[in-house]
N, C-alpha and C. Protein backbone atom coordinates (compact mmCIF):
# COMPACT_ATOMS: atom_id res chain seq x y z
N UNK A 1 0.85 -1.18 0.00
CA UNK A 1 0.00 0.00 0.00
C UNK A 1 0.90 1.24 0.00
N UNK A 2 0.58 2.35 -1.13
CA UNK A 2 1.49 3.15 -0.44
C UNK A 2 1.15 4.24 -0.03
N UNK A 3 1.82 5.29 0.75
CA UNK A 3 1.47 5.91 1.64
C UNK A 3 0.43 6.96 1.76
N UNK A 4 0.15 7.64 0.82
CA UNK A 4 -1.13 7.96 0.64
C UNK A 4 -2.12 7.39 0.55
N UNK A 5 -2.03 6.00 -0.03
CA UNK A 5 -3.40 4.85 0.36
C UNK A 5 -3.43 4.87 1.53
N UNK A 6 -2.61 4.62 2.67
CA UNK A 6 -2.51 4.40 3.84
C UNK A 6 -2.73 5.60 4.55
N UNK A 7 -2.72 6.62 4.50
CA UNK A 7 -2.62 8.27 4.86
C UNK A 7 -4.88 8.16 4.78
N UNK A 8 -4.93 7.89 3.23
CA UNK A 8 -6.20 7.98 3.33
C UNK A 8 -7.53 7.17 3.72
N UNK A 9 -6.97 5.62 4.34
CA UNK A 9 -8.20 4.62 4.64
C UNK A 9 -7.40 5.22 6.19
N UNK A 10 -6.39 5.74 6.64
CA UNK A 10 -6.84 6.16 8.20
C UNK A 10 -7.49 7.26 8.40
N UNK A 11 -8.02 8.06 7.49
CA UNK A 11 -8.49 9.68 8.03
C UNK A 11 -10.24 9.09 8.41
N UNK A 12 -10.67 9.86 8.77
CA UNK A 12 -11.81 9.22 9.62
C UNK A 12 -12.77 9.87 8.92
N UNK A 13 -14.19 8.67 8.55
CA UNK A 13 -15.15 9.43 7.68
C UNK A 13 -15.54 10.42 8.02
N UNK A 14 -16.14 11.12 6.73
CA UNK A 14 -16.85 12.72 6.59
C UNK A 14 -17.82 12.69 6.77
N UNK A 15 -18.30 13.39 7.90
CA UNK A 15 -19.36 13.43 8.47
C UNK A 15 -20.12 14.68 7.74
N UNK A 16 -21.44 13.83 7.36
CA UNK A 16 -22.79 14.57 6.71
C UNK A 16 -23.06 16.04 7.39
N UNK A 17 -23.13 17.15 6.75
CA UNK A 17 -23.36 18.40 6.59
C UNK A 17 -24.72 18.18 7.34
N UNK A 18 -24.98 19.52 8.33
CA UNK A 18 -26.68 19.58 8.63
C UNK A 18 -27.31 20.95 8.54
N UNK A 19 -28.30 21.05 8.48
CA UNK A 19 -28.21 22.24 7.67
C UNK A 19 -28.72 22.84 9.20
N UNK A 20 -28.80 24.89 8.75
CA UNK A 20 -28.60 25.34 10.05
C UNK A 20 -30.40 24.88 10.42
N UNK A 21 -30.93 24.98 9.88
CA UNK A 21 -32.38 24.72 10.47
C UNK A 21 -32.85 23.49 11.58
N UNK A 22 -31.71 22.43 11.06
CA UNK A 22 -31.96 21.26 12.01
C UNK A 22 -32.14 21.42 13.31
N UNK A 23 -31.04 22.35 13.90
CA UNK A 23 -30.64 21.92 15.45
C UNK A 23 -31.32 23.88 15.83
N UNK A 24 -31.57 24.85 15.06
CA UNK A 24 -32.53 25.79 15.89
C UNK A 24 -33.53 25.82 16.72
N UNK A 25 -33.41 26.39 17.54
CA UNK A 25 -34.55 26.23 18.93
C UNK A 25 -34.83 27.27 19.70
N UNK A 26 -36.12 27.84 19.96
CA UNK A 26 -36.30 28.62 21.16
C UNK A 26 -37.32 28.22 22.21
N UNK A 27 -36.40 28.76 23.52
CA UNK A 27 -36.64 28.52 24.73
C UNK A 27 -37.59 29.56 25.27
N UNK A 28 -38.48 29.57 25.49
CA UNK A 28 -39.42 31.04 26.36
C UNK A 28 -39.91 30.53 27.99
N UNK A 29 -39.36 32.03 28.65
CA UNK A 29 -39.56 31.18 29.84
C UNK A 29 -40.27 32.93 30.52
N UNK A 30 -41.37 32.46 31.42
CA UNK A 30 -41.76 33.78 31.88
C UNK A 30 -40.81 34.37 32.88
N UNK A 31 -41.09 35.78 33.23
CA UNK A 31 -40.11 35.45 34.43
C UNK A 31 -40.81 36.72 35.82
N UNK A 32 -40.66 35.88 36.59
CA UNK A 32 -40.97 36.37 37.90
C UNK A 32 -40.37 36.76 39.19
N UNK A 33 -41.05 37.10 40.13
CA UNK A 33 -40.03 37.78 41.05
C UNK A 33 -38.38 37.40 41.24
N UNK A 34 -38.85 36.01 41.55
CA UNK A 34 -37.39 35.39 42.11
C UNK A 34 -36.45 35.94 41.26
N UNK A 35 -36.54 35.71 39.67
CA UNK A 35 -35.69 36.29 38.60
C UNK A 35 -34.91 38.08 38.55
N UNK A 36 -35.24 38.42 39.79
CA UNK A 36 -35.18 40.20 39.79
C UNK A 36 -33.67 40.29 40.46
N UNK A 37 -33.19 41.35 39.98
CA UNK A 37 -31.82 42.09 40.95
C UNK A 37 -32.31 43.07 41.87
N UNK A 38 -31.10 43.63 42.55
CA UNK A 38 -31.59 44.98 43.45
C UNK A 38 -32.33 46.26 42.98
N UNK A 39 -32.54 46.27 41.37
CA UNK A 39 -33.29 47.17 40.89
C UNK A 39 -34.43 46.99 40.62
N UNK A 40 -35.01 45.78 40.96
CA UNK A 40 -36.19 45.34 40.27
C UNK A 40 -37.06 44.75 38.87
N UNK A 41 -35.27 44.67 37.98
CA UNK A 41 -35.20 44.13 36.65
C UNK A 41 -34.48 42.83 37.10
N UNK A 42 -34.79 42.19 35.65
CA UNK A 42 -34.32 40.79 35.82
C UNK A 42 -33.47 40.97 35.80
N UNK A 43 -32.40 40.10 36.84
CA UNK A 43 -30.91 39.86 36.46
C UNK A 43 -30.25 39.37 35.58
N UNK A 44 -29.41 39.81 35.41
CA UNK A 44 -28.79 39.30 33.59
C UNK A 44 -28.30 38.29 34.10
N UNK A 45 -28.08 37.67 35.35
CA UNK A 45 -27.34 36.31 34.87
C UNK A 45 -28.50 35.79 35.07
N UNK A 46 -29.78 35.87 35.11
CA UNK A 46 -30.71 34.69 34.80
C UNK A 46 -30.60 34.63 33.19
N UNK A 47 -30.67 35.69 32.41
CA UNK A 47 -30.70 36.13 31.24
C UNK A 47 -29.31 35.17 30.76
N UNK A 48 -28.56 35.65 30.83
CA UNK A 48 -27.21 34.73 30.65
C UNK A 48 -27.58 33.28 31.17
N UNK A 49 -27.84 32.41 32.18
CA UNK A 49 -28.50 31.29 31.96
C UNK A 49 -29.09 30.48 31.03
N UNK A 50 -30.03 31.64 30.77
CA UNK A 50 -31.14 31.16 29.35
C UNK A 50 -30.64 31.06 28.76
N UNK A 51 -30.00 32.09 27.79
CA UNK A 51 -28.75 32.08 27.06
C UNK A 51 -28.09 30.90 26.72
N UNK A 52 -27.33 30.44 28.13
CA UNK A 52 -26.48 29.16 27.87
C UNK A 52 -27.27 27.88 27.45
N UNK A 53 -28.32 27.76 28.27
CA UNK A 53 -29.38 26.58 28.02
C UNK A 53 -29.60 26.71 26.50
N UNK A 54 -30.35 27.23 26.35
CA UNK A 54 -30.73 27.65 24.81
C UNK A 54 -29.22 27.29 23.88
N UNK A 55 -28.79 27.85 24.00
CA UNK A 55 -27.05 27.38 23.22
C UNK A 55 -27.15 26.29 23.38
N UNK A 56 -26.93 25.64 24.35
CA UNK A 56 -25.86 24.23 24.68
C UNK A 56 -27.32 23.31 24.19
N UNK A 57 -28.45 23.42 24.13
CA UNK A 57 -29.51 22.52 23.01
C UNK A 57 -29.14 22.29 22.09
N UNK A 58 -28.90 23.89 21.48
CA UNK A 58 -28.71 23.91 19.95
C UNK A 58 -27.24 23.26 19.49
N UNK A 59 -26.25 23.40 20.43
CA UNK A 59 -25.20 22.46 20.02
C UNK A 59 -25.04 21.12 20.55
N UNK A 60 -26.05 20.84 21.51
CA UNK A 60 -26.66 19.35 21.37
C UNK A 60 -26.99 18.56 20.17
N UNK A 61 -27.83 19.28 19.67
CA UNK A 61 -28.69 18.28 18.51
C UNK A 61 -27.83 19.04 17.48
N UNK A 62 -27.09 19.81 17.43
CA UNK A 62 -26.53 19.71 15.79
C UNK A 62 -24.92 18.77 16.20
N UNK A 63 -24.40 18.29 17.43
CA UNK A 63 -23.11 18.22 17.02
C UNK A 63 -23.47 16.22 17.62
N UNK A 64 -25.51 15.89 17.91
CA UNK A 64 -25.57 14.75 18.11
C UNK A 64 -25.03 13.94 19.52
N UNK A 65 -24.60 14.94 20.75
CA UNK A 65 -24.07 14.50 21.50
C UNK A 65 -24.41 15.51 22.96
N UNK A 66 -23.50 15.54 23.55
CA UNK A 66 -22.82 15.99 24.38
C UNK A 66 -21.80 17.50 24.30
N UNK A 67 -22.44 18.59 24.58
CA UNK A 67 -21.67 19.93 24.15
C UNK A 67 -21.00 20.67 25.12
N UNK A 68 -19.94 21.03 25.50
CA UNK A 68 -19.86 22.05 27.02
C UNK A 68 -19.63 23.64 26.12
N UNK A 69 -19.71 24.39 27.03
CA UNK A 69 -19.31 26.06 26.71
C UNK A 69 -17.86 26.04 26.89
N UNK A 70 -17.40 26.66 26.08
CA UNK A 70 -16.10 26.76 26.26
C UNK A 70 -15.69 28.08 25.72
N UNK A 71 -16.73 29.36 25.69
CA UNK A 71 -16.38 30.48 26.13
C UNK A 71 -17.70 31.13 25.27
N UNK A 72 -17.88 32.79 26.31
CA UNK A 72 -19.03 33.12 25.86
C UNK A 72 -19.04 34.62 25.33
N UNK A 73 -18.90 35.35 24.38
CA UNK A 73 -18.92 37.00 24.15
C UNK A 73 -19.69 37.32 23.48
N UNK A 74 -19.90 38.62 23.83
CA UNK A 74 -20.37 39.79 23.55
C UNK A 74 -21.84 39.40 23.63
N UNK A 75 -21.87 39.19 25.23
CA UNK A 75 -23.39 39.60 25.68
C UNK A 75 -23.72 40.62 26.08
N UNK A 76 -24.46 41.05 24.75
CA UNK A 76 -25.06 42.46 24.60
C UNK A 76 -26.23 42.44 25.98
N UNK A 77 -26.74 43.57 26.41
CA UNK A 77 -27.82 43.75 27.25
C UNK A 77 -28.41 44.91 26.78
N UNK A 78 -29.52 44.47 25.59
CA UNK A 78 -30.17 46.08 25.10
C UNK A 78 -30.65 46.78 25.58
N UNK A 79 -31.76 46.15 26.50
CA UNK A 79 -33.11 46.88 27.18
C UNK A 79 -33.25 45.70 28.58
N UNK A 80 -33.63 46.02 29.65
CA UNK A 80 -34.26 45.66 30.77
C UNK A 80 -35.22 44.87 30.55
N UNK A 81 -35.63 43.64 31.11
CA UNK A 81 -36.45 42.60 31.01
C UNK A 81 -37.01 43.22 32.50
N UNK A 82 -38.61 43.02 32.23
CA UNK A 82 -39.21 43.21 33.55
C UNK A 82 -40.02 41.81 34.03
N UNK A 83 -39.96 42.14 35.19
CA UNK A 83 -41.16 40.33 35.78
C UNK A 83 -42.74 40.80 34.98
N UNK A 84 -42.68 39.82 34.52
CA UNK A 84 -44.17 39.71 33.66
C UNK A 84 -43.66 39.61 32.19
N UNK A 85 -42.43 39.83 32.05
CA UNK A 85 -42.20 39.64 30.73
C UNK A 85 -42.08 38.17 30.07
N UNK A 86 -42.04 38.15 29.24
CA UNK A 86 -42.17 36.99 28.49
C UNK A 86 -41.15 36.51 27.26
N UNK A 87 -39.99 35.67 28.22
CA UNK A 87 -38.76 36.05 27.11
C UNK A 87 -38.68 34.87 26.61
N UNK A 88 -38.41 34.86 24.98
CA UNK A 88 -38.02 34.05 24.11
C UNK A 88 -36.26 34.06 23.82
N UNK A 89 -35.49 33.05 24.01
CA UNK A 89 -34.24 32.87 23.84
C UNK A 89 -34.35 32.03 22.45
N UNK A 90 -33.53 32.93 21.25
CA UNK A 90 -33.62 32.14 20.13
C UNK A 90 -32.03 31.69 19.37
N UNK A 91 -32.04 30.44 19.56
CA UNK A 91 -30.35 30.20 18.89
C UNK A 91 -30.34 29.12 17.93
N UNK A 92 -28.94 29.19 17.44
CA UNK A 92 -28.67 28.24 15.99
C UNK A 92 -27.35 28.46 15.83
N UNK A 93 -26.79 27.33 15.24
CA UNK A 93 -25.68 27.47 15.25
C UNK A 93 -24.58 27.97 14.14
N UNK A 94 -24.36 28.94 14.20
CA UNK A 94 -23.91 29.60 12.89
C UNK A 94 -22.45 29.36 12.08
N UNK A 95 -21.26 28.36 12.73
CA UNK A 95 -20.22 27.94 12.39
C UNK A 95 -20.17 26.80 13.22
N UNK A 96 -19.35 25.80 12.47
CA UNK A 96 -18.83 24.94 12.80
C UNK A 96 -16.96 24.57 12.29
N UNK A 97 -16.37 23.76 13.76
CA UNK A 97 -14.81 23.56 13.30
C UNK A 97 -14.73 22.20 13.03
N UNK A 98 -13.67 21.69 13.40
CA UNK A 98 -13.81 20.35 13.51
C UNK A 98 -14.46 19.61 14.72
N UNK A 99 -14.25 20.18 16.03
CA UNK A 99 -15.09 20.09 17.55
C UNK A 99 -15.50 20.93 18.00
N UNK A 100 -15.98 21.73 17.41
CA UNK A 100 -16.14 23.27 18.04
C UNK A 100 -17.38 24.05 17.04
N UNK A 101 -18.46 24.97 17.83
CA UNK A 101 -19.16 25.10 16.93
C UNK A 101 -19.67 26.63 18.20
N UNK A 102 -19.64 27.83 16.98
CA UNK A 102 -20.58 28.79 17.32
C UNK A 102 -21.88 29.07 17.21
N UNK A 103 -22.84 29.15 18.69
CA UNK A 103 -24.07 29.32 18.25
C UNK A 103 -24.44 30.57 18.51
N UNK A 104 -25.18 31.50 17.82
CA UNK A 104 -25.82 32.97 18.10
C UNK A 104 -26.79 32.84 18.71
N UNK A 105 -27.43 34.09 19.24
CA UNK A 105 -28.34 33.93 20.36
C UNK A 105 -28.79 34.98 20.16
N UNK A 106 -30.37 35.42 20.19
CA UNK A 106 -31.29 36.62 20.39
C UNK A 106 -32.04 36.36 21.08
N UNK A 107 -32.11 37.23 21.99
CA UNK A 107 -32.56 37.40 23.22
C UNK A 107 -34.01 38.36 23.16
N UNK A 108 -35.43 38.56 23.19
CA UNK A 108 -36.78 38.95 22.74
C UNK A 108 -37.71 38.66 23.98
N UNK A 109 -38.51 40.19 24.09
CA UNK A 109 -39.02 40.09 25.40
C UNK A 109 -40.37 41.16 25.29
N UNK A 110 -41.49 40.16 25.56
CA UNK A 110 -42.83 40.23 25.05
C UNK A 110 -43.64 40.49 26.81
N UNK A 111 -44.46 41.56 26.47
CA UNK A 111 -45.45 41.24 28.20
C UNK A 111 -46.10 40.11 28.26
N UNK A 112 -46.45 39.28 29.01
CA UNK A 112 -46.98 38.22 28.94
C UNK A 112 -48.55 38.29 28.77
N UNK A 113 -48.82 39.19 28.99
CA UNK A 113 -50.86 39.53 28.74
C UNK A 113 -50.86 40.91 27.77
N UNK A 114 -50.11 41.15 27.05
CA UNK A 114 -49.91 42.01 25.80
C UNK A 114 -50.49 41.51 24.60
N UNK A 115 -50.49 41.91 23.26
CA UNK A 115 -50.25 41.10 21.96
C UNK A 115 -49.28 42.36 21.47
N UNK A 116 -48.77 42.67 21.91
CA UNK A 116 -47.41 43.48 21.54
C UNK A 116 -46.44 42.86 20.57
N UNK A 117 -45.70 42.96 19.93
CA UNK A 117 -44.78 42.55 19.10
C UNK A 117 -43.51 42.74 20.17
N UNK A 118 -42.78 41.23 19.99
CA UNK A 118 -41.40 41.05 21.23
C UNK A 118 -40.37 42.46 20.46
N UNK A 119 -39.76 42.76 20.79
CA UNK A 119 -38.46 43.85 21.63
C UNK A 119 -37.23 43.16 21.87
N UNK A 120 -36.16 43.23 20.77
CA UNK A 120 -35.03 42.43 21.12
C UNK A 120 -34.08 42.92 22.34
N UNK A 121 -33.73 41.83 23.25
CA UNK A 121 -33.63 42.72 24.67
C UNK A 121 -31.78 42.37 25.48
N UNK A 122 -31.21 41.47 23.64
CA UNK A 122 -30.34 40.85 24.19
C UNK A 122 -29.84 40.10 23.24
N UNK A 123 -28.22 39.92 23.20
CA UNK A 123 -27.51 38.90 21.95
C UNK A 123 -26.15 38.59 22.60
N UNK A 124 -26.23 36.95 22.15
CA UNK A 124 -24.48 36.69 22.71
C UNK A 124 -24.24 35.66 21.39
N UNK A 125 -23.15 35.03 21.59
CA UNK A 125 -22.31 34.27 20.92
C UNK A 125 -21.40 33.56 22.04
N UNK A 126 -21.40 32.11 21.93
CA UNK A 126 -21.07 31.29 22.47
C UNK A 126 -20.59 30.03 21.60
N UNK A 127 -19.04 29.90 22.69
CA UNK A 127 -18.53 28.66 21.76
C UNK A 127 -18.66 26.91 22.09
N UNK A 128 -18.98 26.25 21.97
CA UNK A 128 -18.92 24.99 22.44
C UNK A 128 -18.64 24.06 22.11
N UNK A 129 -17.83 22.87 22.56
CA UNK A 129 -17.20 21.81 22.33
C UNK A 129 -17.61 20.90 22.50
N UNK A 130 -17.77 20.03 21.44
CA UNK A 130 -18.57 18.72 21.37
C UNK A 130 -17.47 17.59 21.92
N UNK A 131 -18.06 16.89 23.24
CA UNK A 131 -17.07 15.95 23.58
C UNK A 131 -17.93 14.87 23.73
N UNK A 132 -16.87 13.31 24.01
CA UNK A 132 -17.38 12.24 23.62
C UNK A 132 -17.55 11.95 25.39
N UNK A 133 -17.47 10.69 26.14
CA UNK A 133 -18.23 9.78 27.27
C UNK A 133 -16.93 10.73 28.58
N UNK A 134 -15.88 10.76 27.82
CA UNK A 134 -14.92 10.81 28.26
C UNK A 134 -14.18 12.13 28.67
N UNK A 135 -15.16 13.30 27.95
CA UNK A 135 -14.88 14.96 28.24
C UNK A 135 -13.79 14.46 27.21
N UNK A 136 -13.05 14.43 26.05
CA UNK A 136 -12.49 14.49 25.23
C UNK A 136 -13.58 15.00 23.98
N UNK A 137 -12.70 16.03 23.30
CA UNK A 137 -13.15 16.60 21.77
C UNK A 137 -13.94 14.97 20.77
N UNK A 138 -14.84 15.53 20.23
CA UNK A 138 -15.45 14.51 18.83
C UNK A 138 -15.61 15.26 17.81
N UNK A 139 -15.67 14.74 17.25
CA UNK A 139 -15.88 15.73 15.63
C UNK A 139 -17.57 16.48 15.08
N UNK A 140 -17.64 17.42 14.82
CA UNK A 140 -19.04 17.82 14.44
C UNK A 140 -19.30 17.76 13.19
N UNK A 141 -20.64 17.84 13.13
CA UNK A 141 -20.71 17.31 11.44
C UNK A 141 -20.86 19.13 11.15
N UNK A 142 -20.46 19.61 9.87
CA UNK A 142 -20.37 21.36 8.94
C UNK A 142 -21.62 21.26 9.32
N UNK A 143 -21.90 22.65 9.07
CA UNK A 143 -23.31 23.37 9.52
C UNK A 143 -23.57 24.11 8.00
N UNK A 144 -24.71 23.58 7.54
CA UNK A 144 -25.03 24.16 5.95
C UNK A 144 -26.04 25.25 6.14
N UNK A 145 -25.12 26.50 6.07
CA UNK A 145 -26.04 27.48 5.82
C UNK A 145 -27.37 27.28 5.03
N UNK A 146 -28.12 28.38 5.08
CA UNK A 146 -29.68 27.89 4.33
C UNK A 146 -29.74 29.33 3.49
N UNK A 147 -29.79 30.29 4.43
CA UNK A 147 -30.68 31.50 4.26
C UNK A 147 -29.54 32.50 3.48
N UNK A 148 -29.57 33.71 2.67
CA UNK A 148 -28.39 34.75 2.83
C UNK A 148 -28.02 34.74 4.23
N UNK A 149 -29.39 35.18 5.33
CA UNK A 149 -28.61 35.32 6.47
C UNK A 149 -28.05 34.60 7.37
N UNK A 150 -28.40 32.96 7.24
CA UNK A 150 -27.41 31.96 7.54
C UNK A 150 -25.93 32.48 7.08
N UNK A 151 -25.63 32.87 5.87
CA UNK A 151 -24.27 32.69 5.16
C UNK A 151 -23.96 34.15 5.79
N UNK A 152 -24.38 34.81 5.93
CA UNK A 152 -23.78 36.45 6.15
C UNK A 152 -23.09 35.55 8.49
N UNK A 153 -24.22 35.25 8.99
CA UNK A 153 -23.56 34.82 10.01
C UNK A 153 -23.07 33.73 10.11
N UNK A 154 -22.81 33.03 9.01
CA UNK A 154 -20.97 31.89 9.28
C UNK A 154 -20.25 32.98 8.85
N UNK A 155 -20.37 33.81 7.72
CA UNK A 155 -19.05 34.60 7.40
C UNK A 155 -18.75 35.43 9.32
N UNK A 156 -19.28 35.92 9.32
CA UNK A 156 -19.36 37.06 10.42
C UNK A 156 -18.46 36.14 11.71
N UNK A 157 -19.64 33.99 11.69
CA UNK A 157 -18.53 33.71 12.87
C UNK A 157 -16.76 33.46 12.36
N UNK A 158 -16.95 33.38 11.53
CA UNK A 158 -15.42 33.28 10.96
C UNK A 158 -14.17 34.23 11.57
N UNK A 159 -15.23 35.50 11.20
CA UNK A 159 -14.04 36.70 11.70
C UNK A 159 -14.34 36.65 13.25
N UNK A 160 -15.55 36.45 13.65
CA UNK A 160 -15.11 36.44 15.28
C UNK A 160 -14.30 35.30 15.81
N UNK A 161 -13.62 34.27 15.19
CA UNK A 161 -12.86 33.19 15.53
C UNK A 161 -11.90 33.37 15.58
N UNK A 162 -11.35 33.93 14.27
CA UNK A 162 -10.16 34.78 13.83
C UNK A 162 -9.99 35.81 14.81
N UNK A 163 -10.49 36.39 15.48
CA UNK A 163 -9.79 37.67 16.40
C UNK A 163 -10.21 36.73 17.68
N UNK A 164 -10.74 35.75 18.16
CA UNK A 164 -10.44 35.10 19.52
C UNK A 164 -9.40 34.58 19.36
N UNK A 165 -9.11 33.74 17.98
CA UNK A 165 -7.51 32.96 18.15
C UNK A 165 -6.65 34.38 18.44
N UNK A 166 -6.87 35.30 17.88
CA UNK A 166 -5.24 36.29 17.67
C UNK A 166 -5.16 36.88 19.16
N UNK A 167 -6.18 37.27 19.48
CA UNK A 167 -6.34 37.51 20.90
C UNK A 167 -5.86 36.74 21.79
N UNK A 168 -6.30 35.39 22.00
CA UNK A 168 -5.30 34.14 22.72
C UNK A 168 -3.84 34.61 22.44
N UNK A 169 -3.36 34.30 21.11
CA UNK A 169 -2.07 34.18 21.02
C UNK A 169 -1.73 35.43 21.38
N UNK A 170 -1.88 36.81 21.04
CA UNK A 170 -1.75 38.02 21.80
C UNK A 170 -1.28 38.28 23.30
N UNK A 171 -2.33 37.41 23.88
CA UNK A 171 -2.31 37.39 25.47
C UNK A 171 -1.44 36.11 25.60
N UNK A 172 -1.25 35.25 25.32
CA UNK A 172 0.12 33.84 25.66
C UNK A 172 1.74 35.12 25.38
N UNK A 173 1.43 35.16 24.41
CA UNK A 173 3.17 35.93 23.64
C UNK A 173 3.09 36.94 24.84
N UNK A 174 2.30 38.00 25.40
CA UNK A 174 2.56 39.14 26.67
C UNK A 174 3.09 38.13 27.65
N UNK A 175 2.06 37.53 28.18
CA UNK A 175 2.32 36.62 29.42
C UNK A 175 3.86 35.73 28.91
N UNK A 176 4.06 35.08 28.09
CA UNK A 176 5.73 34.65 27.67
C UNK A 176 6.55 35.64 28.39
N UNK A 177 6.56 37.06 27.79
CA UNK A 177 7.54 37.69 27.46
C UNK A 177 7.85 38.51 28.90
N UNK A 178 6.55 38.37 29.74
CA UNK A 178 6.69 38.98 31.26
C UNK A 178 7.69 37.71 31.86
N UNK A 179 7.28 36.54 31.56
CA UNK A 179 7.96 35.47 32.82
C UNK A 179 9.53 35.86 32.28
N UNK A 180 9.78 36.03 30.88
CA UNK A 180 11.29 36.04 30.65
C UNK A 180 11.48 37.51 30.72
N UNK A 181 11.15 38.50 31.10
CA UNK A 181 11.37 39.36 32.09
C UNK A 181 11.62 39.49 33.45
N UNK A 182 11.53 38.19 34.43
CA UNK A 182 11.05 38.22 35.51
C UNK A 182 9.96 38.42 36.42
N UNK A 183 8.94 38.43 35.62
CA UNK A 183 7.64 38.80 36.37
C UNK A 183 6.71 37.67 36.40
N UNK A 184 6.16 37.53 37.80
CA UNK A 184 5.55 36.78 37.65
C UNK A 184 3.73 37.03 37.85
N UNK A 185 3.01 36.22 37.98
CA UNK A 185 2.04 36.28 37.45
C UNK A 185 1.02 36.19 38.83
C-alpha cells in the first residue's frame, strides 16, 4: 500500500453536513419575582442562563451528543427585562470547526398579557465543544447554511474566531515575554 493509500483509509469518515435549520430552537420562559436584581429588573445572569441553556440545546442536537461552553462574548444587554415579561431565547448554530461550533443567540421580550410585538432585549455568541463519554473533543458534522442570512452569520462567525484565536495568542506571547522578564504572574 502506499502511503497515501494508507494516509487515506486512516483519516476518519466525513461526516454529513446539517443544515442550520436542524438543530434551531427557542426557549421562552416567563419570568418572575425570584428572577429580579436589586433594581427590580431581571438579572442578567438569569438572562445569561437562558442564554447558555438555549445554546448548549442547539449544540446538542446539531453536534448529536454531548456539548460544554467553552467560552461566551459579547453579551449584549439592550433593554431591561421586567417580571411579567415573556422572554423568548432564540439560537442556531452559525459555524462549525472540527469540535467546536458557534451558536448565536437573540434574546426577545414580550409582556406576557400584551399582543405586543417582542423587543429584542439581548444577543451573545457562544462557543462549544462537542465531547465524547470521556470529556475528550469529537468531531461535528459542517453546519449548511440555508438563508443569505445563515451565510452572512458563518461569514461574520469566521471573523469572530479569527480575532479570539489572535487575541489568545496576543495574550500567551505578553504573558511569555513577562515570565522572561522576571515577572511573575
Amino acid at each position: 500500500m502506499t502511503d497515501q493509500a494508507e494516509q487515506a483509509s486512516a483519516a476518519p469518515p466525513k461526516i454529513p453536513g446539517k443544515p442550520t435549520s436542524a438543530s434551531r430552537t427557542t426557549l421562552s420562559h416567563i419570568m418572575t419575582h425570584s428572577d429580579t436584581n436589586l433594581l427590580g429588573t431581571v438579572h442578567g445572569g438569569v438572562i445569561m442562563k437562558l442564554v447558555d441553556d438555549a445554546a448548549g440545546a442547539v449544540a446538542g442536537r446539531h453536534s448529536g451528543g454531548p456539548a460544554v461552553t467553552a467560552s461566551m462574548d459579547e453579551m449584549a444587554f439592550l433593554e431591561p427585562v421586567r417580571v411579567g415579561d415573556l422572554v423568548h431565547v432564540k439560537a442556531q448554530v452559525n459555524w462549525t470547526g472540527r469540535s467546536s461550533m458557534e451558536v448565536g443567540v437573540r434574546v426577545l421580550a414580550e409582556r406576557w398579557n400584551e399582543s405586543t410585538p417582542a423587543t429584542q432585549v439581548g444577543s451573545a455568541y457562544l462557543v462549544f465543544a462537542a465531547v465524547d463519554a470521556d470529556g475528550k473533543p469529537r468531531t461535528v458534522p459542517p453546519v449548511l447554511p440555508e438563508t443569505e442570512k445563515d451565510k452572512r452569520r458563518y461569514q461574520e462567525a469566521q471573523i469572530r474566531r479569527t480575532h479570539r484565536l489572535a487575541r489568545r495568542r496576543a495574550i500567551m506571547e505578553l504573558r511569555e515575554r513577562r515570565v522572561a522578564e522576571g515577572y511573575e504572574d
